[in-house]
N, C-alpha and C. Protein backbone atom coordinates (compact mmCIF):
# COMPACT_ATOMS: atom_id res chain seq x y z
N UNK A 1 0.83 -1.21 0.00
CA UNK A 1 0.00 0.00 0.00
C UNK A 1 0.87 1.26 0.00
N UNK A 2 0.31 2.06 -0.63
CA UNK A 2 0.88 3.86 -0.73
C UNK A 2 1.49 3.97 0.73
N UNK A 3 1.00 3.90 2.12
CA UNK A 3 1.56 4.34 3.24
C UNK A 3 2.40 3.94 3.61
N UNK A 4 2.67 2.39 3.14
CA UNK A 4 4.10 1.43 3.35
C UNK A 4 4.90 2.03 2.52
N UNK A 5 5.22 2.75 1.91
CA UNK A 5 6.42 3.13 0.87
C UNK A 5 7.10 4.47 1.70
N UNK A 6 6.09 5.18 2.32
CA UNK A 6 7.42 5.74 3.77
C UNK A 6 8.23 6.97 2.90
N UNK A 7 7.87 7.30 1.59
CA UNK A 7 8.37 8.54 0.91
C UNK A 7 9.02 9.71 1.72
N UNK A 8 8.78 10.15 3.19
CA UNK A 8 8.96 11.39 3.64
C UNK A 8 9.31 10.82 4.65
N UNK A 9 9.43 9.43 4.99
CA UNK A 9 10.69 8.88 6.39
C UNK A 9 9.69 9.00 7.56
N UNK A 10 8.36 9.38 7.53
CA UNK A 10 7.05 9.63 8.44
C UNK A 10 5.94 8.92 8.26
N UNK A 11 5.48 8.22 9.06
CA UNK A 11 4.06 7.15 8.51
C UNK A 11 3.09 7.33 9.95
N UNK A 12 1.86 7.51 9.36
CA UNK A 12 1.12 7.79 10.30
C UNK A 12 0.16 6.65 9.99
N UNK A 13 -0.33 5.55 11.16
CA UNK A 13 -1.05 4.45 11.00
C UNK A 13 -1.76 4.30 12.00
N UNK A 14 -3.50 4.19 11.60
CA UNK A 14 -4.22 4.36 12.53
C UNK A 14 -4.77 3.33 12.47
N UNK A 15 -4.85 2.39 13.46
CA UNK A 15 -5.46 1.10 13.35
C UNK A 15 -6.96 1.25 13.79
N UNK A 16 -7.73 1.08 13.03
CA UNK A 16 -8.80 1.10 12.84
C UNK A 16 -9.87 0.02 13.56
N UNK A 17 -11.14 0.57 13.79
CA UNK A 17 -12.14 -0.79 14.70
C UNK A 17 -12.43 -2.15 13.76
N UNK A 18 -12.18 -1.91 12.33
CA UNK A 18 -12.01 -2.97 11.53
C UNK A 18 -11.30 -4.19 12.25
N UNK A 19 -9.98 -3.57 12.21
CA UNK A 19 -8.76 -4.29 13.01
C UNK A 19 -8.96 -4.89 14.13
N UNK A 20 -9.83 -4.35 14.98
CA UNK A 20 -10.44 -4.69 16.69
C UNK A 20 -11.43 -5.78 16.30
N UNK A 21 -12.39 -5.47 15.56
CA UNK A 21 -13.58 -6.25 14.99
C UNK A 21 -13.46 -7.77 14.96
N UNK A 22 -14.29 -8.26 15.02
CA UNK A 22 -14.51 -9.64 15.38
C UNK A 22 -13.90 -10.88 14.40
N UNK A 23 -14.14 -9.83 12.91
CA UNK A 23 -13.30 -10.45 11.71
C UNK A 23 -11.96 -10.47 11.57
N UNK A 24 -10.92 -10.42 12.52
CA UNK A 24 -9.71 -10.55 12.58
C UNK A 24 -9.61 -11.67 13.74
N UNK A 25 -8.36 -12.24 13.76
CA UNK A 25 -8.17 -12.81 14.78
C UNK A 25 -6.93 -12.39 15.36
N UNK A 26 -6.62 -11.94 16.78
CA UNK A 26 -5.96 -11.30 17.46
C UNK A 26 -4.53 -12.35 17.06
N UNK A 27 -4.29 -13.49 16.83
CA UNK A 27 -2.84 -13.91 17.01
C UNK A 27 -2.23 -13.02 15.01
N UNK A 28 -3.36 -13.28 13.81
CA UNK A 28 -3.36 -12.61 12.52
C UNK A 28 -2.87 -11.08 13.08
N UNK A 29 -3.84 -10.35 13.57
CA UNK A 29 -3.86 -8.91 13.93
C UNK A 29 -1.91 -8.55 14.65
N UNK A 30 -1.51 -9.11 15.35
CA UNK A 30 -0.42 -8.83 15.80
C UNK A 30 0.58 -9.66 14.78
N UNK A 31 0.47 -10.73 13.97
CA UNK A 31 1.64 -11.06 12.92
C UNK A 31 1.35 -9.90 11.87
N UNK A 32 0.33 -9.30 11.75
CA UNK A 32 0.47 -8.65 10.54
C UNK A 32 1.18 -7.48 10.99
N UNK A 33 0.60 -6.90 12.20
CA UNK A 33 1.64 -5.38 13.04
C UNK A 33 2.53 -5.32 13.17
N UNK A 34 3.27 -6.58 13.55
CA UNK A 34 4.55 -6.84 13.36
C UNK A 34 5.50 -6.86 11.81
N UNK A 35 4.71 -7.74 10.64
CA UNK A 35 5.22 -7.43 9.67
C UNK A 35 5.24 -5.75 9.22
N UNK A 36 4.29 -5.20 9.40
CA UNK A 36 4.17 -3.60 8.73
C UNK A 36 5.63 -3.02 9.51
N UNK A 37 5.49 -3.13 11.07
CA UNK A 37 6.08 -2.31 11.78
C UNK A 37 7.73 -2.64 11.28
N UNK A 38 8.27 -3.87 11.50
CA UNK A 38 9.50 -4.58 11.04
C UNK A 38 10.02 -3.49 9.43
N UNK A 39 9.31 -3.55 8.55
CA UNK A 39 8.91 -3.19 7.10
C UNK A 39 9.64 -1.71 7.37
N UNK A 40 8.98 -0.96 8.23
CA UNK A 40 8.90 0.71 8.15
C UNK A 40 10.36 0.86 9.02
N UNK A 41 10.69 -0.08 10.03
CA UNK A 41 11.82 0.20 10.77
C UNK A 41 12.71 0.10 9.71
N UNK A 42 13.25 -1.55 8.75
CA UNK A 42 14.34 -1.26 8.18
C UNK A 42 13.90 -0.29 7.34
N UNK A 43 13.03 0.34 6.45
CA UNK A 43 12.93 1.54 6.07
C UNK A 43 13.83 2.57 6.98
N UNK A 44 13.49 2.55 8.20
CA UNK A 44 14.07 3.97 8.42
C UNK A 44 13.14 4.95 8.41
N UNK A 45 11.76 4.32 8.73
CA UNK A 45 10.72 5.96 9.06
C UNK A 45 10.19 5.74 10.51
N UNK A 46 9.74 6.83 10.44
CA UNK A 46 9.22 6.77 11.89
C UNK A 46 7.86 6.80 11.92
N UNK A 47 7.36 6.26 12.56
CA UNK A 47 5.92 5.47 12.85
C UNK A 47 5.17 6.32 14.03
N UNK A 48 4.10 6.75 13.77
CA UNK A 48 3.33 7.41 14.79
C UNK A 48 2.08 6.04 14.67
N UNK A 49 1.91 5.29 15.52
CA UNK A 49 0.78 4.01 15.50
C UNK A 49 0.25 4.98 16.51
N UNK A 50 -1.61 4.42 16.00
CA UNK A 50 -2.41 5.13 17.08
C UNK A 50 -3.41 4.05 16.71
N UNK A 51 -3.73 3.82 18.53
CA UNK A 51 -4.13 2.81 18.82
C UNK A 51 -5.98 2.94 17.82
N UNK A 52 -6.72 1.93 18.27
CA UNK A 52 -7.65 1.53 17.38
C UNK A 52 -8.61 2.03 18.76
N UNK A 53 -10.08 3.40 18.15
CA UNK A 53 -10.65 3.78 19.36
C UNK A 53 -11.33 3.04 20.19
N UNK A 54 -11.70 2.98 21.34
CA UNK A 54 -12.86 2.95 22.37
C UNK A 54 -13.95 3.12 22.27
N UNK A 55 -14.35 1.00 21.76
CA UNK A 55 -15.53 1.00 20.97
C UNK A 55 -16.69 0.52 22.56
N UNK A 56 -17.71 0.97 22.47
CA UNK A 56 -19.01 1.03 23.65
C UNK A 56 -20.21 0.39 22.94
N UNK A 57 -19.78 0.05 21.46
CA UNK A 57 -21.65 -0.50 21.28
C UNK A 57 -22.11 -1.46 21.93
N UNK A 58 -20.77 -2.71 22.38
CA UNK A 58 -21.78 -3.88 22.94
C UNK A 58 -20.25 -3.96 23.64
N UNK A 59 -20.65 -5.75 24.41
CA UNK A 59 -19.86 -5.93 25.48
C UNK A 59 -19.00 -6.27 24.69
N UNK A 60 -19.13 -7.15 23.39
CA UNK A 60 -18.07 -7.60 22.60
C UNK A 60 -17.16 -7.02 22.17
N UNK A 61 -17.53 -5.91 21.64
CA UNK A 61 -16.83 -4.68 20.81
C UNK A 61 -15.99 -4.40 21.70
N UNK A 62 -16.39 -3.84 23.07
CA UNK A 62 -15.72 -3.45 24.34
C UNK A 62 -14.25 -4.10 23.88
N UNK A 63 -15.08 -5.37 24.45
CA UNK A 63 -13.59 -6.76 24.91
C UNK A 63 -12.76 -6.55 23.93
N UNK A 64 -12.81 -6.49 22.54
CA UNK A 64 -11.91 -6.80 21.27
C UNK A 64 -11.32 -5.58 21.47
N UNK A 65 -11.65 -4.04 21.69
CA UNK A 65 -11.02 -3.31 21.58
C UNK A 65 -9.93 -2.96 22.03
N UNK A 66 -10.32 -3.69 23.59
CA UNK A 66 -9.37 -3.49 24.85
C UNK A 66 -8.27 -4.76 24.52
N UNK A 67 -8.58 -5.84 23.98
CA UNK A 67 -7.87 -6.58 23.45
C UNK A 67 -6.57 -6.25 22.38
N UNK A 68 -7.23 -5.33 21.08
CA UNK A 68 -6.06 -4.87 20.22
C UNK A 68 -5.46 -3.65 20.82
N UNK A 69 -6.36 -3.16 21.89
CA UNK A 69 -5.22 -2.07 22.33
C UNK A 69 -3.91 -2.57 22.97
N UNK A 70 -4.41 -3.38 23.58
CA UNK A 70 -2.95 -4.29 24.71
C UNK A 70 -2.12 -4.91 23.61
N UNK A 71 -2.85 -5.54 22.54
CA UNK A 71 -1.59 -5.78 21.70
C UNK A 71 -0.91 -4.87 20.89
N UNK A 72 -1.63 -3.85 20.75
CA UNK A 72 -0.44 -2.81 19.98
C UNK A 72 0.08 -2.49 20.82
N UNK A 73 0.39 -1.88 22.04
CA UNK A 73 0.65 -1.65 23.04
C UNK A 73 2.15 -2.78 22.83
N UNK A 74 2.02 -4.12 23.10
CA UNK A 74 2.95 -4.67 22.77
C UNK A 74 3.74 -4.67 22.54
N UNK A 75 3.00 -4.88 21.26
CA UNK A 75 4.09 -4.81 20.12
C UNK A 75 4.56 -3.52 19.55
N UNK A 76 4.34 -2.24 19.84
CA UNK A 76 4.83 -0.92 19.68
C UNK A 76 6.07 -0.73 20.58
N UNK A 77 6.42 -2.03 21.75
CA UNK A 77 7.15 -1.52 22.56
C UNK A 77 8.74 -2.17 22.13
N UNK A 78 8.26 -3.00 21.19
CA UNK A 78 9.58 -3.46 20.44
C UNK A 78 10.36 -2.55 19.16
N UNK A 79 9.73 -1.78 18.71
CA UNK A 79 9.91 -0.84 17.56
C UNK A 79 10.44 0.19 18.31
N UNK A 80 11.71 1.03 18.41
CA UNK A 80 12.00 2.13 19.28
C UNK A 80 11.68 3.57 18.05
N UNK A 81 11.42 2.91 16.65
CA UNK A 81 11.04 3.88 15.58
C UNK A 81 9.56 4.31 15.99
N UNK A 82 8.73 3.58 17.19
CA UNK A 82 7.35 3.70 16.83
C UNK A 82 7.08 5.02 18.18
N UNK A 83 6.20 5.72 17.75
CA UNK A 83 5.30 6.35 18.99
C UNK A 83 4.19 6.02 19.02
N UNK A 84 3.36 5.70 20.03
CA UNK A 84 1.99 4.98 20.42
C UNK A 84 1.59 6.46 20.75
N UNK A 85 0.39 6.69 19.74
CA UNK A 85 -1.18 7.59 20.21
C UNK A 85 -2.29 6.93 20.63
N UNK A 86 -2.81 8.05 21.04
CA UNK A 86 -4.39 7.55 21.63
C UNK A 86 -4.86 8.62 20.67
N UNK A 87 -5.85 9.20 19.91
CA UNK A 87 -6.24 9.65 19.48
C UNK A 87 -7.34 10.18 20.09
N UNK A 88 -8.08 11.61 20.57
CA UNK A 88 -9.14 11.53 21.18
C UNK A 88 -10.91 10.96 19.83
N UNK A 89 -11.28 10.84 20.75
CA UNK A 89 -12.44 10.38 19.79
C UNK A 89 -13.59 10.62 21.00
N UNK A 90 -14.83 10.94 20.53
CA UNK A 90 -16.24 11.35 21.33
C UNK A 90 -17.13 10.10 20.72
N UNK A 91 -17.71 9.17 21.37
CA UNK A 91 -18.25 8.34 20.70
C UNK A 91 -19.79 9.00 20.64
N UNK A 92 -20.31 9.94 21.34
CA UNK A 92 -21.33 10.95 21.35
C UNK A 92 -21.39 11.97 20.30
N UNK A 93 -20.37 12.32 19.46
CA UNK A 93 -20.12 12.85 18.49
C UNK A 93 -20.27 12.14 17.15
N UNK A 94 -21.06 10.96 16.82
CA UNK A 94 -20.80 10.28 15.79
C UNK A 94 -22.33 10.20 14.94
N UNK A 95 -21.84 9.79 13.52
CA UNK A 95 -23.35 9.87 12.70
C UNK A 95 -24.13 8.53 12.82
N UNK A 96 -23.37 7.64 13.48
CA UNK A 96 -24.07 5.99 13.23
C UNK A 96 -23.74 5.59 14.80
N UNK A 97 -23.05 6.42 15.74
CA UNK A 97 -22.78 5.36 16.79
C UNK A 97 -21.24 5.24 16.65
N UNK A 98 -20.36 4.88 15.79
CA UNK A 98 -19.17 4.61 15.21
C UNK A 98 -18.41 5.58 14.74
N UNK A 99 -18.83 6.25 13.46
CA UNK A 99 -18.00 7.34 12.63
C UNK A 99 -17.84 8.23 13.22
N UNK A 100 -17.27 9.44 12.83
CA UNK A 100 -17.25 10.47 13.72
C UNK A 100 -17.92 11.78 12.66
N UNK A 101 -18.66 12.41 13.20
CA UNK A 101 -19.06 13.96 12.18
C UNK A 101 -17.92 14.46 11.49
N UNK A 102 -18.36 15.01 11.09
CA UNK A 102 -17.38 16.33 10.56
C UNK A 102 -16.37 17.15 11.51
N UNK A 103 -17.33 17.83 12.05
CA UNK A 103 -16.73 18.61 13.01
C UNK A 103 -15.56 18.01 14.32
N UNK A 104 -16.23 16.31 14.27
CA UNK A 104 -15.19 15.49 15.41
C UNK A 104 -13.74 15.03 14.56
N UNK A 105 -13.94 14.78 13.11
CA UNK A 105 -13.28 14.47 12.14
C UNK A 105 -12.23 15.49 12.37
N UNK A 106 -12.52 17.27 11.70
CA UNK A 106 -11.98 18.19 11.65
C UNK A 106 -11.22 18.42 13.61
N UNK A 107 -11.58 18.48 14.14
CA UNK A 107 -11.18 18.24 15.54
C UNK A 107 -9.58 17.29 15.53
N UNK A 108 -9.97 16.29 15.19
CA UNK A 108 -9.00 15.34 15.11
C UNK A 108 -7.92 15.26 14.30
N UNK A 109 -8.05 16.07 12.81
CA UNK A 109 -7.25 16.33 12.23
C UNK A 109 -6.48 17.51 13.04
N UNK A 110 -6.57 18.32 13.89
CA UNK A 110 -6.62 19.98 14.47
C UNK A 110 -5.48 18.53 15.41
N UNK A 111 -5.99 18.18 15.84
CA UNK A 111 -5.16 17.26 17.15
C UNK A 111 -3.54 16.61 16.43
N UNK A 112 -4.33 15.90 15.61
CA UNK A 112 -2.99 15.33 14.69
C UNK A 112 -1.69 16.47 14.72
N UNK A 113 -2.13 17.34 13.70
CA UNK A 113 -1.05 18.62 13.39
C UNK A 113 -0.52 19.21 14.90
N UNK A 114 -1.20 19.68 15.46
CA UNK A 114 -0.52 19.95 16.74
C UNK A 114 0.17 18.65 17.20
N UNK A 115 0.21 17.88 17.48
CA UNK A 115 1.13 16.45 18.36
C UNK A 115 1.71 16.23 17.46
N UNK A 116 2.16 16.33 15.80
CA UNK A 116 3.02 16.49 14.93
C UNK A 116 3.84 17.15 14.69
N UNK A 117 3.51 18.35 15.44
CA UNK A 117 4.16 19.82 14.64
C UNK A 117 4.03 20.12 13.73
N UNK A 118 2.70 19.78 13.37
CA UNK A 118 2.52 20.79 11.52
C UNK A 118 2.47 22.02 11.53
């Protein structure tokens, strides 16, 4: 993918509730984090990973989330190229329960650039 190629030595990777979601399986989910992360180190970029948000629809969602957070968590702690975010997110702010508006969207981009230094 375009973000694995690391053009500007900076990769910003946001693991997504996809990733948390029930359709992965947590031992897959951490061989694949590991391959990306491995990938971008001998690259030589630096990795801003931000964790996958703080999902509340059900108990399940809960569990998986809190689940891929501990494993990025992990495995971020082996990469000394990586910095671990939390990203803020309002789950009260969203159009379905999940997404985020506009305005939480634009928020978050506002967050990014500042903790970047843009």
């Amino acid at each position: 993918p375009q973000q694995m190629s690391c053009l500007h030595r900076e990769v910003i990777m946001w693991l997504g509730t996809n990733d948390a979601g029930a359709g992965v399986h947590t031992d897959l989910f951490e061989i694949a984090l590991r391959d990306k992360l491995a990938y971008l180190e001998i690259r030589e970029c630096r990795v801003w990973l931000v964790y996958p948000v703080k999902l509340y629809l059900s108990k399940g969602h809960e569990n998986r989330t809190w689940m891929m957070r501990k494993i990025t968590r992990k495995v971020s702690k082996d990469y000394p190229n990586v910095t671990l975010l939390d990203a803020p997110y309002d789950a009260e702010d969203t159009t379905d329960g999940l997404h985020p508006t506009e305005g939480q969207a634009a928020n978050t981009a506002t967050w990014f650039a500042k903790r970047l230094g843009l």
